[in-house]
C-alpha atoms as a PDB file:
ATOM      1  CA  UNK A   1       6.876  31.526   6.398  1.00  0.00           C
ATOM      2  CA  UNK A   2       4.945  35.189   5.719  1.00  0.00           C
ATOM      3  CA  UNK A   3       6.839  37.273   8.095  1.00  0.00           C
ATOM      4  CA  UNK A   4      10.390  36.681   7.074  1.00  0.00           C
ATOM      5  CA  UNK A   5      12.254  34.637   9.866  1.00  0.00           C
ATOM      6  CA  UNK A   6      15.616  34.106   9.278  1.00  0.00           C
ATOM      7  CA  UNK A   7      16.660  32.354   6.170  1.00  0.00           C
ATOM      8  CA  UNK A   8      18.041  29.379   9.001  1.00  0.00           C
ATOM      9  CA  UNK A   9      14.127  28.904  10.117  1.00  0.00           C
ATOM     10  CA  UNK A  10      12.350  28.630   6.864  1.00  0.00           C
ATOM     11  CA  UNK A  11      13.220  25.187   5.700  1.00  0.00           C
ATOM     12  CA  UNK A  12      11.838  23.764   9.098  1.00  0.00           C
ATOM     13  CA  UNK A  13       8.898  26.105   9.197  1.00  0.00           C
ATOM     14  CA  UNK A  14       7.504  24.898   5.989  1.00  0.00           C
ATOM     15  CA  UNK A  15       7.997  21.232   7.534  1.00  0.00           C
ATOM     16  CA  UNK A  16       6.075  22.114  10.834  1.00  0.00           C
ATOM     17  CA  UNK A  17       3.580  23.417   8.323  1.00  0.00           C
ATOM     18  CA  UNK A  18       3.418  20.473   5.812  1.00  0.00           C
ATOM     19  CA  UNK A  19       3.257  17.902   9.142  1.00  0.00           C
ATOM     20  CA  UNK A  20       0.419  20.089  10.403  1.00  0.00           C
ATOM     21  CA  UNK A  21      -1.566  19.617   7.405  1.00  0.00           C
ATOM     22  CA  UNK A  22      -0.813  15.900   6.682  1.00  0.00           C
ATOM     23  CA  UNK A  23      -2.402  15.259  10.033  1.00  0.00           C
ATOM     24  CA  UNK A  24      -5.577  17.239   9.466  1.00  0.00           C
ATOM     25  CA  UNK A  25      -5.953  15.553   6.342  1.00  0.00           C
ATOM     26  CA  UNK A  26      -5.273  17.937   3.382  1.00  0.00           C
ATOM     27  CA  UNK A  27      -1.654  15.787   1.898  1.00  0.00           C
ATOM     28  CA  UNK A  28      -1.830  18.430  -1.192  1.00  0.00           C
ATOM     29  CA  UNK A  29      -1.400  21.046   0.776  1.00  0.00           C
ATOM     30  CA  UNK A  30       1.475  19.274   2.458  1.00  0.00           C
ATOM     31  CA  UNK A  31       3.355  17.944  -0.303  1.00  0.00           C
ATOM     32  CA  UNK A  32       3.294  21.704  -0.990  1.00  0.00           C
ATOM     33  CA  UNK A  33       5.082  22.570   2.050  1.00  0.00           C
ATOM     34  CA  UNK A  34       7.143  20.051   2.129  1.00  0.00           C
ATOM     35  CA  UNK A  35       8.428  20.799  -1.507  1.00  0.00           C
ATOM     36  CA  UNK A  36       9.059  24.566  -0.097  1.00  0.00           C
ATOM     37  CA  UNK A  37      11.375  23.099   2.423  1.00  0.00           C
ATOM     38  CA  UNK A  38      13.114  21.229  -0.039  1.00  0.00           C
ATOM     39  CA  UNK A  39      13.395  24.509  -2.111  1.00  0.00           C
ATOM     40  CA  UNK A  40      15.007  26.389   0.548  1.00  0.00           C
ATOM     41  CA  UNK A  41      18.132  26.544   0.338  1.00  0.00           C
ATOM     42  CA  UNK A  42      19.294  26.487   4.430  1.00  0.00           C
ATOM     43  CA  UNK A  43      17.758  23.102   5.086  1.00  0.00           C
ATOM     44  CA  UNK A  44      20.225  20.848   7.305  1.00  0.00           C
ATOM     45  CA  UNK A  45      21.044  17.214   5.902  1.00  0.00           C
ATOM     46  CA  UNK A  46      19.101  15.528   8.514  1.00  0.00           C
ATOM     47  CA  UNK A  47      16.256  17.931   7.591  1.00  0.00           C
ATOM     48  CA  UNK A  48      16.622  16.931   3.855  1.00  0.00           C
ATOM     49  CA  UNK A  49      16.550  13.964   4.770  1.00  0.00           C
ATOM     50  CA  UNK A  50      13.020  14.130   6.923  1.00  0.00           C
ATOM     51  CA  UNK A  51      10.806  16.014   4.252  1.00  0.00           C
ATOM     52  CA  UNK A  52      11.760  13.775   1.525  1.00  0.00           C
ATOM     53  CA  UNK A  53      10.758  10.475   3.380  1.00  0.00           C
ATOM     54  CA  UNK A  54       7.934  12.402   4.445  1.00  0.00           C
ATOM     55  CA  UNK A  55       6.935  13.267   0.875  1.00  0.00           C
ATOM     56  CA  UNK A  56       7.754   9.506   0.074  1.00  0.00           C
ATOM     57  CA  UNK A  57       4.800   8.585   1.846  1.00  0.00           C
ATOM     58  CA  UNK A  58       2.058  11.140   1.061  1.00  0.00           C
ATOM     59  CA  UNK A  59       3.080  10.704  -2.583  1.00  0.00           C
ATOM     60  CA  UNK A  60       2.736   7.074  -2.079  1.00  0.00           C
ATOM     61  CA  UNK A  61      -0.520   7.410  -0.479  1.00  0.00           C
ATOM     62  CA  UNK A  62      -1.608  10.073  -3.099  1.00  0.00           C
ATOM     63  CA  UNK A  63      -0.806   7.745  -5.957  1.00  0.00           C
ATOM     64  CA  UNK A  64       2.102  10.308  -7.708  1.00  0.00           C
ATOM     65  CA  UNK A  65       3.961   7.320  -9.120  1.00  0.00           C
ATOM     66  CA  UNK A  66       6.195   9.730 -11.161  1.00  0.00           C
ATOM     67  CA  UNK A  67       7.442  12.337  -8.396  1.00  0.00           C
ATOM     68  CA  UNK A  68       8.413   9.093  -6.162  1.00  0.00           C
ATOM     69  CA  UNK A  69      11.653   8.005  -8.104  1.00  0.00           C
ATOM     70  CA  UNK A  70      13.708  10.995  -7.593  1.00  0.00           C
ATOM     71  CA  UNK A  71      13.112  11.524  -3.777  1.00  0.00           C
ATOM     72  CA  UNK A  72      13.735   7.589  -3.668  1.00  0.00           C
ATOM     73  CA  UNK A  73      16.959   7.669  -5.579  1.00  0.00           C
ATOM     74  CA  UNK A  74      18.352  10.605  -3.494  1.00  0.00           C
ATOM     75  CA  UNK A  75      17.700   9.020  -0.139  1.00  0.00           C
ATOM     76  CA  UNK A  76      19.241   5.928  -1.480  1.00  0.00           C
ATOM     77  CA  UNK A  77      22.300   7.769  -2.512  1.00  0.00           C
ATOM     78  CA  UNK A  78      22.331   9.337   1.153  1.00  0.00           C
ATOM     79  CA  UNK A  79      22.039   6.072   2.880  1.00  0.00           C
ATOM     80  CA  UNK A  80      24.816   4.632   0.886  1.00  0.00           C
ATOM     81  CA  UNK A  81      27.630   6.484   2.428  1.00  0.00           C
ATOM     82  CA  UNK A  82      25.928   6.139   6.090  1.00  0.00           C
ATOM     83  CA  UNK A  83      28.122   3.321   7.451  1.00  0.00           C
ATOM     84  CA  UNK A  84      24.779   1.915   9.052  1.00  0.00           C
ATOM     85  CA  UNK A  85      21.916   1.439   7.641  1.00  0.00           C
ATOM     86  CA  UNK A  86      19.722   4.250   8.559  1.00  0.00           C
ATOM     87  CA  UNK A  87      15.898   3.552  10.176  1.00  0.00           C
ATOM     88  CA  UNK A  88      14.206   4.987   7.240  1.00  0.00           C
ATOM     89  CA  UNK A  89      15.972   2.689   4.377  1.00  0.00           C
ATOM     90  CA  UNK A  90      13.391  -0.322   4.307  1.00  0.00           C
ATOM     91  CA  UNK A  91      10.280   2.034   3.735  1.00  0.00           C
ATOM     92  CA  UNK A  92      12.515   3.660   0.617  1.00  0.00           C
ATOM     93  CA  UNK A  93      13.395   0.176  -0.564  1.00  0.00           C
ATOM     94  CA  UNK A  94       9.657  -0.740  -0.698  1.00  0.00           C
ATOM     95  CA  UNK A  95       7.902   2.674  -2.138  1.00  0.00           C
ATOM     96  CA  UNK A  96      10.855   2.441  -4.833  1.00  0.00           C
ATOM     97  CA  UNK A  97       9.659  -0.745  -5.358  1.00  0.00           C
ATOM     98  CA  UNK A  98       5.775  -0.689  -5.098  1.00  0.00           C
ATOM     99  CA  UNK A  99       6.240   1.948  -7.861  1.00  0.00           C
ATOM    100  CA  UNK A 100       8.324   0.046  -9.837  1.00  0.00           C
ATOM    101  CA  UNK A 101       5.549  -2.463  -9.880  1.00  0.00           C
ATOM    102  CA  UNK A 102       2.937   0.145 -10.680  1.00  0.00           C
ATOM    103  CA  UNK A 103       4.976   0.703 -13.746  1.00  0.00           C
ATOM    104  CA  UNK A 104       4.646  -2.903 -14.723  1.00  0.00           C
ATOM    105  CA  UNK A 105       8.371  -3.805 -14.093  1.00  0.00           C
ATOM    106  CA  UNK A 106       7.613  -6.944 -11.917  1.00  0.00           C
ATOM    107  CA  UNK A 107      11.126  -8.162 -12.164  1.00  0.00           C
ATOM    108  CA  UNK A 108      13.058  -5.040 -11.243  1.00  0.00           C
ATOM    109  CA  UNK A 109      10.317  -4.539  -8.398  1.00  0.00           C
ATOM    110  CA  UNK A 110      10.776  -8.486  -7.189  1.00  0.00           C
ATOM    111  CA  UNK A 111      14.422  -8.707  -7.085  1.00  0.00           C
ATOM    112  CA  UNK A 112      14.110  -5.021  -4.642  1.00  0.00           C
ATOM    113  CA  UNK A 113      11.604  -6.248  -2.183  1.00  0.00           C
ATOM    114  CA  UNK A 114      13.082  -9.545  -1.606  1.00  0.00           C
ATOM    115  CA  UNK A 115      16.488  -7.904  -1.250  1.00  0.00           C
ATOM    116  CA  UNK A 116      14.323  -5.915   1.121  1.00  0.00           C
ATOM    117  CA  UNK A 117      13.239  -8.743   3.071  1.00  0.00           C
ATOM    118  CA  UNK A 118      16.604 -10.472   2.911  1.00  0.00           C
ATOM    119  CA  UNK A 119      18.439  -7.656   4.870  1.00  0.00           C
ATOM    120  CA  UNK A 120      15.907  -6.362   7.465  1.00  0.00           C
ATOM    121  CA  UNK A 121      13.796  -9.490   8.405  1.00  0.00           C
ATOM    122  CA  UNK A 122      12.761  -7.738  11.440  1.00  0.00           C
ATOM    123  CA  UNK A 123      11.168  -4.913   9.835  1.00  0.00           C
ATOM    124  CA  UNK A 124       7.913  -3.899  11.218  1.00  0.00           C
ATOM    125  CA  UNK A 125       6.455  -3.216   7.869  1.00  0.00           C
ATOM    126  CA  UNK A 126       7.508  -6.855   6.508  1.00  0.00           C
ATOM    127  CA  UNK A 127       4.102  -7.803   6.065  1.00  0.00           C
ATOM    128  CA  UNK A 128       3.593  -4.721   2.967  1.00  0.00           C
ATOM    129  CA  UNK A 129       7.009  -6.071   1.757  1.00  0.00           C
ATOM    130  CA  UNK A 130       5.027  -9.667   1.908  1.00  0.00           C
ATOM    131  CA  UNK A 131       2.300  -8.454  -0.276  1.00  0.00           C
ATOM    132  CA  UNK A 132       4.162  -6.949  -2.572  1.00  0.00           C
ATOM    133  CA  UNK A 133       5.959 -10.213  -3.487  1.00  0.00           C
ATOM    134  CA  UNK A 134       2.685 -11.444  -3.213  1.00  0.00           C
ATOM    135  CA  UNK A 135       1.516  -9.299  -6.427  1.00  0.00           C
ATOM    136  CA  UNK A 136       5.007  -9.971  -7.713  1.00  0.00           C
ATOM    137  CA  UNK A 137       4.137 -13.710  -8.392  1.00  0.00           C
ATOM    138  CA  UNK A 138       0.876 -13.139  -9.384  1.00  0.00           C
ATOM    139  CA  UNK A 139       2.451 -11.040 -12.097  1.00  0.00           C
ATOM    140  CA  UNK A 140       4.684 -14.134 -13.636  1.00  0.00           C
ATOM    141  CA  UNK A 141       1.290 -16.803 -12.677  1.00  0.00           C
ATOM    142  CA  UNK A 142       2.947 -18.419  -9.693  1.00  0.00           C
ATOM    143  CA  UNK A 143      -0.514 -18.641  -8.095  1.00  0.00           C
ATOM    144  CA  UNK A 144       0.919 -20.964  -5.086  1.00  0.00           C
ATOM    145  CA  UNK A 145       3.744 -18.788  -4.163  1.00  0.00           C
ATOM    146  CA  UNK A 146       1.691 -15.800  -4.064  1.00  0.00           C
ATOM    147  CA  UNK A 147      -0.786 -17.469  -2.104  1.00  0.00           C
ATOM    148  CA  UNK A 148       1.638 -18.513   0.432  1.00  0.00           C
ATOM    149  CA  UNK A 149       2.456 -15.256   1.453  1.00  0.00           C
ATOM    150  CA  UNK A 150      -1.051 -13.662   1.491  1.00  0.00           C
ATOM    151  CA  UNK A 151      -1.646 -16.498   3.823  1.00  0.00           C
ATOM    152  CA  UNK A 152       0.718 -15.589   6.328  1.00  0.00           C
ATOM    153  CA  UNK A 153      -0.618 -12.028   6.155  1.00  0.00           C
ATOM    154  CA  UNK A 154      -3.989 -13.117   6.536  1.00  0.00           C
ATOM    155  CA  UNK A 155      -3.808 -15.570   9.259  1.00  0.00           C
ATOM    156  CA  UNK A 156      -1.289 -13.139  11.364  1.00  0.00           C
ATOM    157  CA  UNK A 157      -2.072 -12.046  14.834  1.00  0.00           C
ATOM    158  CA  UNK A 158      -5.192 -10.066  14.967  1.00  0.00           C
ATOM    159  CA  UNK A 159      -3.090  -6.782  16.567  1.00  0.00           C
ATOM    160  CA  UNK A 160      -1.488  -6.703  12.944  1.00  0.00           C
ATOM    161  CA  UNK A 161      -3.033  -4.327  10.187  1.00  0.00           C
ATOM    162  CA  UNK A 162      -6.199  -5.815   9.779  1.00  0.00           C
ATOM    163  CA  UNK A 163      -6.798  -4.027   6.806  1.00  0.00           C
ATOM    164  CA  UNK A 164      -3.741  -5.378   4.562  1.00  0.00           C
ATOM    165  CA  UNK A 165      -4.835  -8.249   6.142  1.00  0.00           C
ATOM    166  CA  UNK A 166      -8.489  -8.364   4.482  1.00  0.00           C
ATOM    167  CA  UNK A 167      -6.912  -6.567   1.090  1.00  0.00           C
ATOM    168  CA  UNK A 168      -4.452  -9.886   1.124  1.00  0.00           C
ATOM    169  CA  UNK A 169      -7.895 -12.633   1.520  1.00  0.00           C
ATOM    170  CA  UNK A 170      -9.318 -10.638  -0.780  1.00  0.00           C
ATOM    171  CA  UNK A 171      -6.292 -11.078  -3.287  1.00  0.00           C
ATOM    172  CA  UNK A 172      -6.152 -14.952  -2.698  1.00  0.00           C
ATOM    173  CA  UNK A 173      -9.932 -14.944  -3.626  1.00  0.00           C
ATOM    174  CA  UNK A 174      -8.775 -13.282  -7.029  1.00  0.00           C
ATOM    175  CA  UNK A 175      -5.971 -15.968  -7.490  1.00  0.00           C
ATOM    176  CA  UNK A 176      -8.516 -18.713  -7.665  1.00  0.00           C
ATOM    177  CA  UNK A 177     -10.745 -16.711  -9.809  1.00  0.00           C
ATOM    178  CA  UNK A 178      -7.599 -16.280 -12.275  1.00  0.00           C
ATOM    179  CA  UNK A 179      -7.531 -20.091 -12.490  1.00  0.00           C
ATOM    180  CA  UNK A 180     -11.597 -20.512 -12.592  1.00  0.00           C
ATOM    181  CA  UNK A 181     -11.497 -22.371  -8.652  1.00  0.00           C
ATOM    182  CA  UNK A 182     -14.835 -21.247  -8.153  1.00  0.00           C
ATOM    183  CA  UNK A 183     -15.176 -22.686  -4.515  1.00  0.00           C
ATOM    184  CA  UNK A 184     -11.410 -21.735  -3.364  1.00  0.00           C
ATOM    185  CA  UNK A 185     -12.431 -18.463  -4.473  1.00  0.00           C
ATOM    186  CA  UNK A 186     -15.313 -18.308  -2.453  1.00  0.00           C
ATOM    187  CA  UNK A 187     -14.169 -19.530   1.116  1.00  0.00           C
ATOM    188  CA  UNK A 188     -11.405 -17.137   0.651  1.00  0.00           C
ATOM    189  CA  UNK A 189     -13.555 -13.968   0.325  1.00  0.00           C
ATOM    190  CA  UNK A 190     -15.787 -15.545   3.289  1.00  0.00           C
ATOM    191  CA  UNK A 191     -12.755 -15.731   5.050  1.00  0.00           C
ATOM    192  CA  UNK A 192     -12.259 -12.124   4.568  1.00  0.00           C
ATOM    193  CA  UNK A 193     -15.738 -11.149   6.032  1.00  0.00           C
ATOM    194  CA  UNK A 194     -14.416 -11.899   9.381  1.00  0.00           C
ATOM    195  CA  UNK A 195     -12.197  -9.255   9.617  1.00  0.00           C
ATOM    196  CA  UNK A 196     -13.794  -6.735  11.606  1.00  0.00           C
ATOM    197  CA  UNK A 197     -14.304  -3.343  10.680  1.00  0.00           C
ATOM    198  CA  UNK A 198     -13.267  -3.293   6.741  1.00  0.00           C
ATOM    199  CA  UNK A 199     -16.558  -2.498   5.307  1.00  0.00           C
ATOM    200  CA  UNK A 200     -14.724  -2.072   1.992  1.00  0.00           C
ATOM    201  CA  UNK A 201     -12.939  -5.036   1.485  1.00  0.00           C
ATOM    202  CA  UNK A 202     -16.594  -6.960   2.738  1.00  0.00           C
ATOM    203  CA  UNK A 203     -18.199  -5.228   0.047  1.00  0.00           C
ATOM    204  CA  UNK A 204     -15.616  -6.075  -2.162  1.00  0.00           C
ATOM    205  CA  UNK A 205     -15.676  -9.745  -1.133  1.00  0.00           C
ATOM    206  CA  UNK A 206     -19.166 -10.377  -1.176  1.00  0.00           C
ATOM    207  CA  UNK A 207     -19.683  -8.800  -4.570  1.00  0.00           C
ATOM    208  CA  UNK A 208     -16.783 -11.438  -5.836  1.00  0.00           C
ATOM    209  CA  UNK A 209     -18.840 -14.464  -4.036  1.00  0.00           C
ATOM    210  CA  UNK A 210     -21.740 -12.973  -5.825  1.00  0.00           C
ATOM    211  CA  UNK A 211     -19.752 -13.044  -8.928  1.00  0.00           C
ATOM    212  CA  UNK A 212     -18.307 -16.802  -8.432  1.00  0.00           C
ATOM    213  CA  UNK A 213     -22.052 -18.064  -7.809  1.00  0.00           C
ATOM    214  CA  UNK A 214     -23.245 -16.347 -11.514  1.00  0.00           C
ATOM    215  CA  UNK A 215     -20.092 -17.800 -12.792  1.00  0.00           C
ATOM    216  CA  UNK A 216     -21.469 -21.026 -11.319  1.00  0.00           C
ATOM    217  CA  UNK A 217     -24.762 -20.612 -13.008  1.00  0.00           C
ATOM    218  CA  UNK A 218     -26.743 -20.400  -9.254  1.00  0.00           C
ATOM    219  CA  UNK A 219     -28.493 -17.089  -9.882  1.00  0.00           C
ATOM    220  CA  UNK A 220     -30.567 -17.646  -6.938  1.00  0.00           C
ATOM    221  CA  UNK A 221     -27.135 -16.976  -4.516  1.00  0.00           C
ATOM    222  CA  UNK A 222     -25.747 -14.609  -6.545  1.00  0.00           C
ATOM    223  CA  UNK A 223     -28.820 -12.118  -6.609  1.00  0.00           C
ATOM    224  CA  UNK A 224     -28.909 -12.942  -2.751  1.00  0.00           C
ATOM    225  CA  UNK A 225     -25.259 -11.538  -2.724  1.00  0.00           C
ATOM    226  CA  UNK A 226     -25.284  -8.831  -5.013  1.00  0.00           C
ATOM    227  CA  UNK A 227     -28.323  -7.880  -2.930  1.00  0.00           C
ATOM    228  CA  UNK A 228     -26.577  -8.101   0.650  1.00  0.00           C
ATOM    229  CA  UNK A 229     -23.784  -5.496  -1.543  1.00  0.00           C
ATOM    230  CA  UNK A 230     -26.263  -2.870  -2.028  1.00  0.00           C
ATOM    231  CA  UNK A 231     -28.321  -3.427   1.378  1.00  0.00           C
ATOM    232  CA  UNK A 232     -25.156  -3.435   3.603  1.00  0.00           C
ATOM    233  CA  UNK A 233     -22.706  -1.600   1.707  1.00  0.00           C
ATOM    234  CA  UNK A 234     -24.882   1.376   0.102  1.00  0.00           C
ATOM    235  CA  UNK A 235     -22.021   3.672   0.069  1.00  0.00           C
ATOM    236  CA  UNK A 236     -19.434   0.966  -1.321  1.00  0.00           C
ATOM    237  CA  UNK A 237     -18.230   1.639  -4.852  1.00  0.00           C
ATOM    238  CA  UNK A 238     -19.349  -1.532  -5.483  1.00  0.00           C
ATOM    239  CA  UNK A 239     -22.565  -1.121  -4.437  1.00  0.00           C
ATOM    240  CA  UNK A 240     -23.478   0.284  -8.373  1.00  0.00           C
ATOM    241  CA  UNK A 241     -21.873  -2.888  -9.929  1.00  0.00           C
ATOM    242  CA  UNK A 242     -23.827  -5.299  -7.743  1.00  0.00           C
END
């Protein structure tokens, strides 16, 4: 990229460059590179095609709601003349979606992920689709539905993502809170503190049971929790609130 390889090289140099960085942990400075590929105007389809669901993700993971829509739309437009649908299609359907929710438009967001789910049952990310119509009930107060699918989540294998699988307990905790079920509430979030190795969602959880027992008027367990918060979780965010 500084020492002026042929015009045929550059799109796929700035991707080698963007995946080096996005796997030593600096996804600014990849998005950058992977924009510059974009920008350059040799890139191959199939190359297109690779840097935008790359950028998909890190924008995803970064949180850019409003530079998601386009690269979304475009793959979307690609896949549509593919006579097959192509490997990369379900993850487009579900970050279009997850950031249609983020924009607070549950139903346009609902009726995409559980088209998503419809057509590619077997997707190995069905679980994140699961969630999301999880939060898509919540959003219209259909506490039982949601909780039906963050059970499944919760109680899948433990070789599954174990952290969706605490953030899931931890959102069926909150569903009882919504509707003041104090105790539901609780053994959910205890439920979640078996879940090895997610120190944040067990702060997270144990602050809420702390919560539930002040709520409850038993000050005695909820100092005991919010205490447990700040002795085992010092770094936690929610080590401050407790």
């Amino acid at each position: 990229t500084e020492l002026g390889c042929p015009d045929s090289w550059k799109a796929f140099a700035w991707y080698i460059q963007g995946k080096g960085h996005s796997q030593t942990g600096s996804p600014s400075e990849a998005i950058r590179c992977f924009e510059q590929g974009l920008a350059e105007e040799q890139a191959t389809l199939e190359l297109e095609v690779t840097l935008r669901v790359e950028l998909l993700e890190l924008l995803y993971r970064s949180e850019q709601w409003s530079k998601i829509m386009p690269h979304a739309e475009r793959l979307l437009a690609l896949a549509s003349e593919e006579t097959t649908p192509p490997s990369w299609l379900p993850l487009v359907l579900l970050r279009q979606a997850e950031t249609l929710a983020n924009r607070n438009a549950w139903p346009e967001a609902e009726k995409l992920v559980s088209k998503l789910c419809r057509d590619f049952p077997e997707w190995n990310k069905a679980d994140e689709a699961d969630y999301l119509l999880a939060r898509c009930c919540i959003a219209r107060a259909d506490f039982q539905g949601a909780r039906e699918r963050l059970d499944r989540i919760v109680l899948a294998s433990e070789g599954s993502n174990a952290t969706l699988r605490a953030r899931a307990g931890w959102m069926t905790g909150e569903t009882f809170m919504m509707q003041r079920r104090y105790s539901d509430a609780v053994a959910s979030y205890e439920r979640v503190l078996t879940i090895p190795g997610e120190e944040y969602w067990h702060a997270a959880s144990a602050l809420q049971i702390g919560v539930c027992a002040e709520l409850t008027r038993n000050s005695d367990a909820a100092i005991e929790w919010y205490r447990r918060v700040q002795d085992r979780y010092p770094e936690s965010p929610f080590a401050k609130t407790a």
